[in-house]
C-alpha atoms as a PDB file:
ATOM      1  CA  UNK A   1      77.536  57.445 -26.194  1.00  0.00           C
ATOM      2  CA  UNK A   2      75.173  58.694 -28.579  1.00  0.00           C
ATOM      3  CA  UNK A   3      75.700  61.992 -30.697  1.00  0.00           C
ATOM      4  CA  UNK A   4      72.057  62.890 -29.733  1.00  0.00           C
ATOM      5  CA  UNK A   5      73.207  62.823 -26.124  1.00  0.00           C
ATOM      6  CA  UNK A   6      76.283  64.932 -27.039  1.00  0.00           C
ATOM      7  CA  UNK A   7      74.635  67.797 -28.455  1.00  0.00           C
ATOM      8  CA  UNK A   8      72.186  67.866 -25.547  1.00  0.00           C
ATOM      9  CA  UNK A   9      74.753  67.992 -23.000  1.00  0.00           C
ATOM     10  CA  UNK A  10      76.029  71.018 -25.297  1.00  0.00           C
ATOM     11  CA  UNK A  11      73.323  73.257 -25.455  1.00  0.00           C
ATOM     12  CA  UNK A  12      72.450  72.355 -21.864  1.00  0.00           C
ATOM     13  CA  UNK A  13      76.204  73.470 -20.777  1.00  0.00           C
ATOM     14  CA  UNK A  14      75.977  76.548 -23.665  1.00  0.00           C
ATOM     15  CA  UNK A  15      72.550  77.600 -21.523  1.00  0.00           C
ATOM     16  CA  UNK A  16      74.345  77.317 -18.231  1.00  0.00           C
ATOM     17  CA  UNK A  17      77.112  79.455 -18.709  1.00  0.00           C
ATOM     18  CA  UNK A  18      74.901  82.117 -20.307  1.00  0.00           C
ATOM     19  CA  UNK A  19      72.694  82.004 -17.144  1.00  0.00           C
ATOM     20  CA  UNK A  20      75.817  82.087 -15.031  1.00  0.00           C
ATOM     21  CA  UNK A  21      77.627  85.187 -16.959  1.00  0.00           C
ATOM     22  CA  UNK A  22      74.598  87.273 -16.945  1.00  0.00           C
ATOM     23  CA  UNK A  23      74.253  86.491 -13.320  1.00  0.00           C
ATOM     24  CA  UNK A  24      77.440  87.289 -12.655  1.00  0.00           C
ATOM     25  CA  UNK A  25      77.375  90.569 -15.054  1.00  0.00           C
ATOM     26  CA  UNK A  26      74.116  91.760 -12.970  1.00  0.00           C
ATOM     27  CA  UNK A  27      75.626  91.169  -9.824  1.00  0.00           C
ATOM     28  CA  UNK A  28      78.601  93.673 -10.935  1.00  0.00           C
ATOM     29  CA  UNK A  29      76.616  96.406 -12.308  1.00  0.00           C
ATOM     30  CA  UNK A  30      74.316  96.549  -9.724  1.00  0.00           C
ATOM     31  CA  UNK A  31      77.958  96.691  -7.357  1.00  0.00           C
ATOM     32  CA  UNK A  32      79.525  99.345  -9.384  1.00  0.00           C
ATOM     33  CA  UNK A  33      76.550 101.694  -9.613  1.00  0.00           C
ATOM     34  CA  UNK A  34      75.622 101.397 -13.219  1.00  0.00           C
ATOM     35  CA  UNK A  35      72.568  99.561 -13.163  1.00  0.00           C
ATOM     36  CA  UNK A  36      68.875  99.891 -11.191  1.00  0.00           C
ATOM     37  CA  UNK A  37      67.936  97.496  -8.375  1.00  0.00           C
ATOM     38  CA  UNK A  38      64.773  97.063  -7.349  1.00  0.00           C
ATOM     39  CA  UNK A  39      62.785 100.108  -5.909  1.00  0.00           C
ATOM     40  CA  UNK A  40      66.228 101.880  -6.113  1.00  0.00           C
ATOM     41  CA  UNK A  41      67.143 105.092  -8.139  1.00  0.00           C
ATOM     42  CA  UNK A  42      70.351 105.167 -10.478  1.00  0.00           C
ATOM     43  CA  UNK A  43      70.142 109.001 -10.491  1.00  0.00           C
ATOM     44  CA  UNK A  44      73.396 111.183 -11.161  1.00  0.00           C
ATOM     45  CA  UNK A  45      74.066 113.310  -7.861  1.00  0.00           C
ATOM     46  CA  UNK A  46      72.514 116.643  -9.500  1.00  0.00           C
ATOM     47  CA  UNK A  47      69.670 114.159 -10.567  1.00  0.00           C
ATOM     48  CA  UNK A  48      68.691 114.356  -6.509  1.00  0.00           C
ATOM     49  CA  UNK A  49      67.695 117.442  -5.490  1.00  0.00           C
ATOM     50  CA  UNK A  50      65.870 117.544  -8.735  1.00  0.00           C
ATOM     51  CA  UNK A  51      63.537 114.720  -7.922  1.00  0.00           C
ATOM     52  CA  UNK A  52      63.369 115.789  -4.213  1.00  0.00           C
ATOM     53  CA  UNK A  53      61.858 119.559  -5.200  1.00  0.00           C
ATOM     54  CA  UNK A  54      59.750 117.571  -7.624  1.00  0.00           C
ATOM     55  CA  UNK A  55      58.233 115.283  -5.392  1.00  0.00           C
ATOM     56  CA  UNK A  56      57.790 118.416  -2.503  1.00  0.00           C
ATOM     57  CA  UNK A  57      56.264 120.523  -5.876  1.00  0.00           C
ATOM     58  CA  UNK A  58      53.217 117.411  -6.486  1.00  0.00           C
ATOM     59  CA  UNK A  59      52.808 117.200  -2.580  1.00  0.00           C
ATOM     60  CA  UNK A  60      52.008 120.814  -3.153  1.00  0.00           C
ATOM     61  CA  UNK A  61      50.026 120.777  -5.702  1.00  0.00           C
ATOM     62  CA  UNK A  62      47.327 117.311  -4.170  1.00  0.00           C
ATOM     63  CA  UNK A  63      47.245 119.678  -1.416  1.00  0.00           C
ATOM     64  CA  UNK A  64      46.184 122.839  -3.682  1.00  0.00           C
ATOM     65  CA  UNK A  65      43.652 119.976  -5.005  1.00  0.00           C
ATOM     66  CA  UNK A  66      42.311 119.175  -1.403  1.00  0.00           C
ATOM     67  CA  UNK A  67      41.605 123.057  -0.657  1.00  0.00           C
ATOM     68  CA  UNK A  68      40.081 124.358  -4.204  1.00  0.00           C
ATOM     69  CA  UNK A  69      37.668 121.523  -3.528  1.00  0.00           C
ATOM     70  CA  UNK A  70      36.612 122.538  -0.613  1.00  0.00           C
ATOM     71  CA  UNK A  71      36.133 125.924  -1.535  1.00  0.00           C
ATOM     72  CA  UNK A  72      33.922 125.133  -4.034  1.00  0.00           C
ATOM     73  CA  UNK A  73      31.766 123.421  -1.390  1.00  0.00           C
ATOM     74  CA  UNK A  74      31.966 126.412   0.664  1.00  0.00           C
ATOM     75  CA  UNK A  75      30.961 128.703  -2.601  1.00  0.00           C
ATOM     76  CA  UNK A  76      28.445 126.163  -3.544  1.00  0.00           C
ATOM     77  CA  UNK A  77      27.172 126.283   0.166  1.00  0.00           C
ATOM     78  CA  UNK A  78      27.113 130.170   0.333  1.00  0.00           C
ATOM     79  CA  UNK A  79      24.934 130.197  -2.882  1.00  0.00           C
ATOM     80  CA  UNK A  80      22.350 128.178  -1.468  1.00  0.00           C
ATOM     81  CA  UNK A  81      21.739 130.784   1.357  1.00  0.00           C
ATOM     82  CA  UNK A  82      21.617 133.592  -0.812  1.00  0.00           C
ATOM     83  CA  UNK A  83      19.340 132.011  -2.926  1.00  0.00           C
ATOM     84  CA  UNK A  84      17.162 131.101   0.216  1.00  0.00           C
ATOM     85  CA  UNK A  85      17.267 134.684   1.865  1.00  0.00           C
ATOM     86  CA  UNK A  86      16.288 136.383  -1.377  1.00  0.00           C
ATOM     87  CA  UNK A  87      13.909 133.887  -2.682  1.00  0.00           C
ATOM     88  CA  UNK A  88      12.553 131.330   0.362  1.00  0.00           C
ATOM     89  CA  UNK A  89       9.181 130.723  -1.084  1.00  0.00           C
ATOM     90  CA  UNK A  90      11.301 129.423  -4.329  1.00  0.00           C
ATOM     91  CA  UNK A  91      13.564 127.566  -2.436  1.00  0.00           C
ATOM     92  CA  UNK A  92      11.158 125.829   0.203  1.00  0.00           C
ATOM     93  CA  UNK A  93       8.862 124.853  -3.136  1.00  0.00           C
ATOM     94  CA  UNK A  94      11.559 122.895  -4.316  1.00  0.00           C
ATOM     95  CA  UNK A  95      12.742 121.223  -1.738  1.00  0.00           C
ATOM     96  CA  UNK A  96       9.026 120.052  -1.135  1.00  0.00           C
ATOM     97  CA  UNK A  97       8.773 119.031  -4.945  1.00  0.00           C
ATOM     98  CA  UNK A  98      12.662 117.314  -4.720  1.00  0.00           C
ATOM     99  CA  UNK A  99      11.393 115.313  -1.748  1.00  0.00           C
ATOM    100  CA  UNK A 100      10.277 111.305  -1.920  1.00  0.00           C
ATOM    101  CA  UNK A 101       7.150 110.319   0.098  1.00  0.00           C
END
């Protein structure tokens, strides 16, 4: 055979057994625990809770987001009727001068 052919079929066998071992070396960690699958958490069992009170605090706070919003609508809202009931000539000129037509 020819030494060209040799060294092929040696760095073709050298990059199977790599594949192979770090196949095999995921496989394990992900069985004992010490590495991350996919979508999964490798937390410590402290590490938990933790996340769970952190998750339940930004829940919280979209929801604290969701009702400051609408209160400024409703503020907003309020100071338009003030603004109408103390000054309704003001207000109905410029709505007539805000209007298309």
């Amino acid at each position: 055979m020819d030494p060209d052919v040799f060294s092929f079929m040696g760095v073709m066998g050298t990059i199977a057994v790599f594949i192979f071992v770090m196949t095999m070396a995921r496989g394990m960690s992900r069985r004992l625990g010490g590495g991350r699958s996919r979508g999964g958490c490798s937390c410590v069992d402290g590490d938990h809770e933790e996340l769970e009170h952190l998750r339940e605090r930004v829940a919280d706070l979209e929801y604290s987001g969701r009702r400051i919003e609408e209160l400024e609508e409703r503020v907003d809202f309020a100071e338009r009727l003030l603004a109408e009931t103390k000054h309704p000539e003001r207000v109905a000129g410029s709505h007539d001068t805000n209007t298309l037509g």
